[in-house]
PDB file of N, CA and C in Angstrom:
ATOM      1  N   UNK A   1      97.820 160.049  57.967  1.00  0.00           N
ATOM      2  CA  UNK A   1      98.971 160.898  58.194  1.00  0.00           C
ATOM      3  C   UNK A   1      98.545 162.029  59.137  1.00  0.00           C
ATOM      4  N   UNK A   2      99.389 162.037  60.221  1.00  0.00           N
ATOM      5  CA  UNK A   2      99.025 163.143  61.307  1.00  0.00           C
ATOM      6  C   UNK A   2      99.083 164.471  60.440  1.00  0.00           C
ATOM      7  N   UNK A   3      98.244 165.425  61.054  1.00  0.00           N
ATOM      8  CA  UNK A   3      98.218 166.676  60.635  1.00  0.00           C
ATOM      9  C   UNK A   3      99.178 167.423  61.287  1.00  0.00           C
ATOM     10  N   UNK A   4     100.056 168.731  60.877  1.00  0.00           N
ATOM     11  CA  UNK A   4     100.900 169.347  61.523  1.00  0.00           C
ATOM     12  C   UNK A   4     100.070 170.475  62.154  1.00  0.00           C
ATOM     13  N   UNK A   5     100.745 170.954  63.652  1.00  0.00           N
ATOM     14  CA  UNK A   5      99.679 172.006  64.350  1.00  0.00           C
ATOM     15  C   UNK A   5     100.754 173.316  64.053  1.00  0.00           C
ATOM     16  N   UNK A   6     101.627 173.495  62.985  1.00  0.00           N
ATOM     17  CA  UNK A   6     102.127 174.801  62.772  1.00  0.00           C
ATOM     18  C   UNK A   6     102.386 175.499  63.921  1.00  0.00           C
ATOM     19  N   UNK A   7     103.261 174.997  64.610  1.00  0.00           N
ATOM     20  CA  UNK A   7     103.335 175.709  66.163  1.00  0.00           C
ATOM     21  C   UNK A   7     105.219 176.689  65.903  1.00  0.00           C
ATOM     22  N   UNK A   8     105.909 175.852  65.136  1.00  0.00           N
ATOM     23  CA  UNK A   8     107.113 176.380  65.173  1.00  0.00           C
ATOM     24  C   UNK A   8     106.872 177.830  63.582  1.00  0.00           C
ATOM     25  N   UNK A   9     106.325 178.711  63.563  1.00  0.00           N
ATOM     26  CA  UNK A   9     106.305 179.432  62.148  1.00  0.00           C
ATOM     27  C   UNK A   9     107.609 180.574  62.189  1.00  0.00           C
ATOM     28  N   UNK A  10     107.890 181.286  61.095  1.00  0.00           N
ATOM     29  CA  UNK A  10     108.827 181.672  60.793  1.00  0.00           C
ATOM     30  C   UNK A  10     108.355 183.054  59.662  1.00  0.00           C
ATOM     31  N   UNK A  11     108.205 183.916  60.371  1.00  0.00           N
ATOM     32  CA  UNK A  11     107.839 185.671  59.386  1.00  0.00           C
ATOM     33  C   UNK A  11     108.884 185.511  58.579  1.00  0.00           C
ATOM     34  N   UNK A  12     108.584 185.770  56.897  1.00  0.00           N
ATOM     35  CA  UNK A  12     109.075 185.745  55.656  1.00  0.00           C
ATOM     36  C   UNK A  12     108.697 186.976  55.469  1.00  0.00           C
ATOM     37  N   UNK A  13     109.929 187.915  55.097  1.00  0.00           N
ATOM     38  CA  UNK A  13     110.237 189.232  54.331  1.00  0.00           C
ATOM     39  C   UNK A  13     109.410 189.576  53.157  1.00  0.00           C
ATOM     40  N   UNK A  14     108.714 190.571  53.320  1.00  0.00           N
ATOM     41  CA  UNK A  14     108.004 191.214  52.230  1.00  0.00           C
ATOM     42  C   UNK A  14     109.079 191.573  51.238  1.00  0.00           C
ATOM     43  N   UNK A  15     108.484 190.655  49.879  1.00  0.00           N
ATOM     44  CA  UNK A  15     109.501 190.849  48.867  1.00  0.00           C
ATOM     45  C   UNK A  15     109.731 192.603  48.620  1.00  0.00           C
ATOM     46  N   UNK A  16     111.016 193.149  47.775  1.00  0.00           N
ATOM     47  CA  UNK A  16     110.867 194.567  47.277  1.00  0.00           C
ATOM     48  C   UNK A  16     109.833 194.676  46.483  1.00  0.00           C
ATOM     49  N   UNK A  17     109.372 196.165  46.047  1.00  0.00           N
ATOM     50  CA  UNK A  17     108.986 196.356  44.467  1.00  0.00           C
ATOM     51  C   UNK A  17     109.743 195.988  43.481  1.00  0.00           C
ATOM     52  N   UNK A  18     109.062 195.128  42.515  1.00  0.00           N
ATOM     53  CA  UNK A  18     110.078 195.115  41.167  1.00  0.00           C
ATOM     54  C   UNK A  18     109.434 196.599  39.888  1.00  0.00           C
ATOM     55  N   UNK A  19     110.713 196.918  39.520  1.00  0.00           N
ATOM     56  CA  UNK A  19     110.309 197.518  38.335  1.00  0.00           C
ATOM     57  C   UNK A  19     110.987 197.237  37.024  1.00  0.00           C
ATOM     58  N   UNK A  20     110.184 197.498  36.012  1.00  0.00           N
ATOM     59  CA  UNK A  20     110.287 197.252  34.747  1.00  0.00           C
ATOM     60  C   UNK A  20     110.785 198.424  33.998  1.00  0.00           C
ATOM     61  N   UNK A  21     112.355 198.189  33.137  1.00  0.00           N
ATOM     62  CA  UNK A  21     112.684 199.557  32.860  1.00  0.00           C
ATOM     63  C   UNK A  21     111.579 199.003  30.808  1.00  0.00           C
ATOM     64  N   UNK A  22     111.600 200.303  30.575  1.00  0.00           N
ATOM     65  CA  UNK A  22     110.677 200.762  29.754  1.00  0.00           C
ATOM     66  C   UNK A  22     111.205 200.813  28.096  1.00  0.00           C
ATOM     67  N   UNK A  23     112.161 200.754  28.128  1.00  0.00           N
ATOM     68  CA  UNK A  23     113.350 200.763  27.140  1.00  0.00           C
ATOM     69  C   UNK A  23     113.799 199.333  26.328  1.00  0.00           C
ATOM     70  N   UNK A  24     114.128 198.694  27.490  1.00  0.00           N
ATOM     71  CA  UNK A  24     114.784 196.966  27.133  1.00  0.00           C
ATOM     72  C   UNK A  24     113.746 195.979  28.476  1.00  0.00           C
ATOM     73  N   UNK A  25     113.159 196.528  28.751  1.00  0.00           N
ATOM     74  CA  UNK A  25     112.284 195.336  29.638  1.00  0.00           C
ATOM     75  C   UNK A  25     113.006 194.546  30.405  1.00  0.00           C
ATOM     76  N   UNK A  26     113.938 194.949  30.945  1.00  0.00           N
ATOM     77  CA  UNK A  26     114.482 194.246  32.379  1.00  0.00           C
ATOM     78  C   UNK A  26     113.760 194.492  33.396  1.00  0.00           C
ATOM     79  N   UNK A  27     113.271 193.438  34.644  1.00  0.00           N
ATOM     80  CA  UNK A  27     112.908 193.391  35.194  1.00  0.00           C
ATOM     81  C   UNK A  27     113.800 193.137  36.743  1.00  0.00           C
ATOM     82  N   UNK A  28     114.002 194.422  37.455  1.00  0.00           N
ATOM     83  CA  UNK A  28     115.023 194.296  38.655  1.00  0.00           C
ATOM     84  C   UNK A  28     113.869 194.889  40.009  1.00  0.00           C
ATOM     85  N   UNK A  29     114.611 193.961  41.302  1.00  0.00           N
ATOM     86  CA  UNK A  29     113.874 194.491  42.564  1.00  0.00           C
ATOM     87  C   UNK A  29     114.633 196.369  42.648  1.00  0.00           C
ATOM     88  N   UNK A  30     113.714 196.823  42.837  1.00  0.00           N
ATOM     89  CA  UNK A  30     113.849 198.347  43.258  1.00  0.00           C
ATOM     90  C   UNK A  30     115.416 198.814  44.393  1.00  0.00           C
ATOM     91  N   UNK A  31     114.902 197.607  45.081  1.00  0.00           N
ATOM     92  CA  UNK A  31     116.305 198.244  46.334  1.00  0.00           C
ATOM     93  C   UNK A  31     118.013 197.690  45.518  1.00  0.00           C
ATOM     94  N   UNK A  32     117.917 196.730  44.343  1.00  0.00           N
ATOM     95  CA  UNK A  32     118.753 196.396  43.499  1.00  0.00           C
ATOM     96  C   UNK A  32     119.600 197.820  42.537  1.00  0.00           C
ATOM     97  N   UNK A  33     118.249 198.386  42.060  1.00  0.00           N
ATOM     98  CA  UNK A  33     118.371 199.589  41.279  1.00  0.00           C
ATOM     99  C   UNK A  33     119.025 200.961  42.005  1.00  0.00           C
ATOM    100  N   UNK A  34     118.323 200.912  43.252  1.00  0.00           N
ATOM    101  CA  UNK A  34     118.728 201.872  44.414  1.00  0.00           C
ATOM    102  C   UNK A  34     118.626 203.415  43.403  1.00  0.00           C
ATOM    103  N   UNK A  35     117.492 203.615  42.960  1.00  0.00           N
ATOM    104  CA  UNK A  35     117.672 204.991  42.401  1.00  0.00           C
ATOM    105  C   UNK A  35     118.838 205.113  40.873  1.00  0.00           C
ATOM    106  N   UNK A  36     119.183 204.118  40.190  1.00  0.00           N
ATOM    107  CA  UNK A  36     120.202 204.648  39.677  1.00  0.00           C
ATOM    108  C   UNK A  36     119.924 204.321  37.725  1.00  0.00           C
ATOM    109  N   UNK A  37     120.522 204.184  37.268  1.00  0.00           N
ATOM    110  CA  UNK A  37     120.062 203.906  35.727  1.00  0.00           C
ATOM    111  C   UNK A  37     119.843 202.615  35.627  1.00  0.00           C
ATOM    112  N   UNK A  38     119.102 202.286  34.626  1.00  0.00           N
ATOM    113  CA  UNK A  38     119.102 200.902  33.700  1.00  0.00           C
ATOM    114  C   UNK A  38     120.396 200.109  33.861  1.00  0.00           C
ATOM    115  N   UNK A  39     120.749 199.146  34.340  1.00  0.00           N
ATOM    116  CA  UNK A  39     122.295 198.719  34.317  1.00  0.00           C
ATOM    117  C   UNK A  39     122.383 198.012  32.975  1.00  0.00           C
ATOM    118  N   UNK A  40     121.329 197.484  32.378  1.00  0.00           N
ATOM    119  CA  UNK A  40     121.379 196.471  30.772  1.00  0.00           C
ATOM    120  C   UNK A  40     121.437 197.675  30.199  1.00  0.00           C
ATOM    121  N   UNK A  41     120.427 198.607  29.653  1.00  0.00           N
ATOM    122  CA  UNK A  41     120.639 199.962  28.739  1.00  0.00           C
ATOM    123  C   UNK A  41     122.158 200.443  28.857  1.00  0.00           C
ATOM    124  N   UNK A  42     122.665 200.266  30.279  1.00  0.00           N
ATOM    125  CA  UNK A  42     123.694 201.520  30.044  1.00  0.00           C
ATOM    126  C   UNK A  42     124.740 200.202  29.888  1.00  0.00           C
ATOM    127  N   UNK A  43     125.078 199.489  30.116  1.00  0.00           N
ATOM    128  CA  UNK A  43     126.243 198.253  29.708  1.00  0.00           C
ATOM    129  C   UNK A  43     126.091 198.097  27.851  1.00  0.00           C
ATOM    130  N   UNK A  44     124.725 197.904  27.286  1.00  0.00           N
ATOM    131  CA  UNK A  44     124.449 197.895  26.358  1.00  0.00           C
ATOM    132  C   UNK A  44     124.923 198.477  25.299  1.00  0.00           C
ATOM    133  N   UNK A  45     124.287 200.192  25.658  1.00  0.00           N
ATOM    134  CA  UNK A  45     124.718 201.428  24.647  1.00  0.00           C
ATOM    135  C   UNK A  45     125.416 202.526  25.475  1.00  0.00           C
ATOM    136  N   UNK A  46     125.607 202.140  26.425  1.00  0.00           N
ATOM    137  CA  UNK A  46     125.898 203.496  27.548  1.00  0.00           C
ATOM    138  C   UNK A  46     125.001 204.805  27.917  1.00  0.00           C
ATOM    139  N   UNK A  47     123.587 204.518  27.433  1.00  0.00           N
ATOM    140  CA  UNK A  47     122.574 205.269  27.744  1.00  0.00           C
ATOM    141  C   UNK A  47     122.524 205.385  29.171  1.00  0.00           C
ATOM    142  N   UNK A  48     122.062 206.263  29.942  1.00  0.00           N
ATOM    143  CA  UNK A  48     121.293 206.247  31.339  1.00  0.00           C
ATOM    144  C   UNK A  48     119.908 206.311  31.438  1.00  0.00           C
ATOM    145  N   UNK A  49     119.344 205.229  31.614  1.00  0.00           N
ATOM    146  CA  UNK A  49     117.794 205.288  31.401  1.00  0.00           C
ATOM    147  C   UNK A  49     117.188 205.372  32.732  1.00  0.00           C
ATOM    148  N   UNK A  50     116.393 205.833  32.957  1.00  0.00           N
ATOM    149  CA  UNK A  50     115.656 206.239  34.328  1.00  0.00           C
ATOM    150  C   UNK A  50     114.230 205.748  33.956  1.00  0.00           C
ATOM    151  N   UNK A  51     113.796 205.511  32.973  1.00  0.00           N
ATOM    152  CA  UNK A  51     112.312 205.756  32.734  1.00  0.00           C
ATOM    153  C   UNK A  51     112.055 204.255  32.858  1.00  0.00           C
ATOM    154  N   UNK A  52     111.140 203.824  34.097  1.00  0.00           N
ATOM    155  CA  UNK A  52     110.761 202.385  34.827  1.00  0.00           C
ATOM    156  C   UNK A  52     109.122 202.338  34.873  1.00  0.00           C
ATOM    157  N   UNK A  53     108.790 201.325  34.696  1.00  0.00           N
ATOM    158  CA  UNK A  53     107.466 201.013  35.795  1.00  0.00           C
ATOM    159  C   UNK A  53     107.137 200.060  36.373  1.00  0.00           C
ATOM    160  N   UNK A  54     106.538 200.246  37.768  1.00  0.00           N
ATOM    161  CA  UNK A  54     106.182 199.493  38.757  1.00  0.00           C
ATOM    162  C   UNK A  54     105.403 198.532  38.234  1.00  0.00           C
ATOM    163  N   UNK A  55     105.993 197.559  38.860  1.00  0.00           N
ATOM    164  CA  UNK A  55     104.943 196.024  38.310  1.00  0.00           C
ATOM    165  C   UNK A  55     103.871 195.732  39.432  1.00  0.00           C
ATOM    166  N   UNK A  56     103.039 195.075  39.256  1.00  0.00           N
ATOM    167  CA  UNK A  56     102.079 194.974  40.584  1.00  0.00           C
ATOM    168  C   UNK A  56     102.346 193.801  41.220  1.00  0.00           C
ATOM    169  N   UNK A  57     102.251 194.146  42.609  1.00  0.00           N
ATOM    170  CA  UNK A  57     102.768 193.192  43.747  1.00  0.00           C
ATOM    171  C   UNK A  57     101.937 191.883  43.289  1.00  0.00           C
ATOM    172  N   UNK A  58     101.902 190.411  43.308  1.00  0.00           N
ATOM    173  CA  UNK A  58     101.273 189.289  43.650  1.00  0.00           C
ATOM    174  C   UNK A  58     100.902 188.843  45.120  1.00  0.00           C
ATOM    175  N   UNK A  59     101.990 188.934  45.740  1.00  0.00           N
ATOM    176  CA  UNK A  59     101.855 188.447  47.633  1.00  0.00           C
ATOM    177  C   UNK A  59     101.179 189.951  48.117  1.00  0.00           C
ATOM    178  N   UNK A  60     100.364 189.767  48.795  1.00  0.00           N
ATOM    179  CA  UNK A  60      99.804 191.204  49.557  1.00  0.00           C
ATOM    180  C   UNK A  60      99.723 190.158  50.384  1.00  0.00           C
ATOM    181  N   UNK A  61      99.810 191.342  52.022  1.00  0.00           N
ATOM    182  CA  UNK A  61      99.619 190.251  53.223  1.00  0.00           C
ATOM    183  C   UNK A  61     101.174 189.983  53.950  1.00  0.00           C
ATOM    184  N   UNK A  62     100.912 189.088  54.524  1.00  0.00           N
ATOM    185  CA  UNK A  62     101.770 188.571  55.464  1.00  0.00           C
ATOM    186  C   UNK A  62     102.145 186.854  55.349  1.00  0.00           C
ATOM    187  N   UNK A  63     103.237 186.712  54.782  1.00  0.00           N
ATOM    188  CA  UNK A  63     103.518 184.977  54.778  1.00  0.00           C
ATOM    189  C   UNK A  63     104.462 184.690  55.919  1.00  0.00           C
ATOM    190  N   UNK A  64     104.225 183.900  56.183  1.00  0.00           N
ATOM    191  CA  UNK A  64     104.399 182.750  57.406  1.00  0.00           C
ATOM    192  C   UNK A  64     105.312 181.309  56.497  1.00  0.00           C
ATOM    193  N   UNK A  65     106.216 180.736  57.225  1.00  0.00           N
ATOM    194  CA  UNK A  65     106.420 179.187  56.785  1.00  0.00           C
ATOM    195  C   UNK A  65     106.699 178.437  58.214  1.00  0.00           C
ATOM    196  N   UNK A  66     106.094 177.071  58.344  1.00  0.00           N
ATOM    197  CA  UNK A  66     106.140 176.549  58.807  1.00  0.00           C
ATOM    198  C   UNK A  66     107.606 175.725  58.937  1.00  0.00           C
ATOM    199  N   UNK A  67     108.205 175.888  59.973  1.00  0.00           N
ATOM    200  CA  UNK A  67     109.947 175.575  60.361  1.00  0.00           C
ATOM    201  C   UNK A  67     110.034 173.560  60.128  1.00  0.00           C
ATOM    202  N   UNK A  68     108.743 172.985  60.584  1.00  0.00           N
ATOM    203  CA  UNK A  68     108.509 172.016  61.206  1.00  0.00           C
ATOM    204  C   UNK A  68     108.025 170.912  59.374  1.00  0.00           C
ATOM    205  N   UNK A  69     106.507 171.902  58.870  1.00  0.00           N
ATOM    206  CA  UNK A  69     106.676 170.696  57.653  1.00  0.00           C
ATOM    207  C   UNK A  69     106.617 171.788  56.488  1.00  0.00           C
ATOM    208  N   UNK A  70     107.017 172.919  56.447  1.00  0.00           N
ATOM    209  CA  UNK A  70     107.468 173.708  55.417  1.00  0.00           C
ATOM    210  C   UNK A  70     106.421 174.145  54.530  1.00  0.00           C
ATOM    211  N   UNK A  71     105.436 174.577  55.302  1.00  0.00           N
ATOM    212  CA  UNK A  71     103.976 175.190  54.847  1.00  0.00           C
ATOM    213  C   UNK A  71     103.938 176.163  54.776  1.00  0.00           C
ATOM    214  N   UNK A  72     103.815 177.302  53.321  1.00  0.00           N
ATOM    215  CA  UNK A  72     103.522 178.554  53.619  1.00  0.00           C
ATOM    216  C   UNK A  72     102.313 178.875  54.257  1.00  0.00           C
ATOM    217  N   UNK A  73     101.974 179.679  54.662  1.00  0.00           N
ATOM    218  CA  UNK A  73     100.659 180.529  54.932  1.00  0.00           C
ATOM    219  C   UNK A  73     100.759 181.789  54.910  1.00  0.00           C
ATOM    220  N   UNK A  74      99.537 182.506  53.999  1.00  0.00           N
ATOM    221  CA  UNK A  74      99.576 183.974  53.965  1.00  0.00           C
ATOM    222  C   UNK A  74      98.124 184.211  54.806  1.00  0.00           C
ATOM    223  N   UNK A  75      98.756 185.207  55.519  1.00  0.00           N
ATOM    224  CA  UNK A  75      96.920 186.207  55.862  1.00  0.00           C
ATOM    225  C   UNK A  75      97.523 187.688  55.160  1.00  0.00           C
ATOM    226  N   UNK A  76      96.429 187.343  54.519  1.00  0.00           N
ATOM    227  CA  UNK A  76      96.482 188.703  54.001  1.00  0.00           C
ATOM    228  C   UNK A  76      95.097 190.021  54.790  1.00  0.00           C
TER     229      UNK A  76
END
């Protein structure tokens, strides 16, 4: 089977931060939250919870996919 020479690639978006609210453990991307409360806490009990923490990134680097046979590649 020929090898592909990855000539057609395609820059893939650095995911957001996710954070973890601290309260009920939902886990939402940051630009989702946009600064604002817990949306499960406050639908829940109508609390406004603010109190989150940052989860740690997995992808560091730069991913790439191949357009042609659908290969990621990261350099990190």
């Amino acid at each position: 089977m020929p090898s592909c020479p990855h000539r057609n690639l395609l820059l893939l978006e650095t995911p957001a931060p996710r954070l973890r609210c601290r309260h009920c453990h939902l886990t939402i991307r940051a630009d989702e939250l946009d600064g604002g409360p817990c949306p499960e806490c406050y639908e829940a009990s109508g609390q406004r919870r603010y109190d989150f923490e940052t989860l740690a990134s997995r992808d560091a680097g730069v991913q790439y996919r191949c357009e042609d046979c659908g290969t990621l590649i990261r350099v990190k």
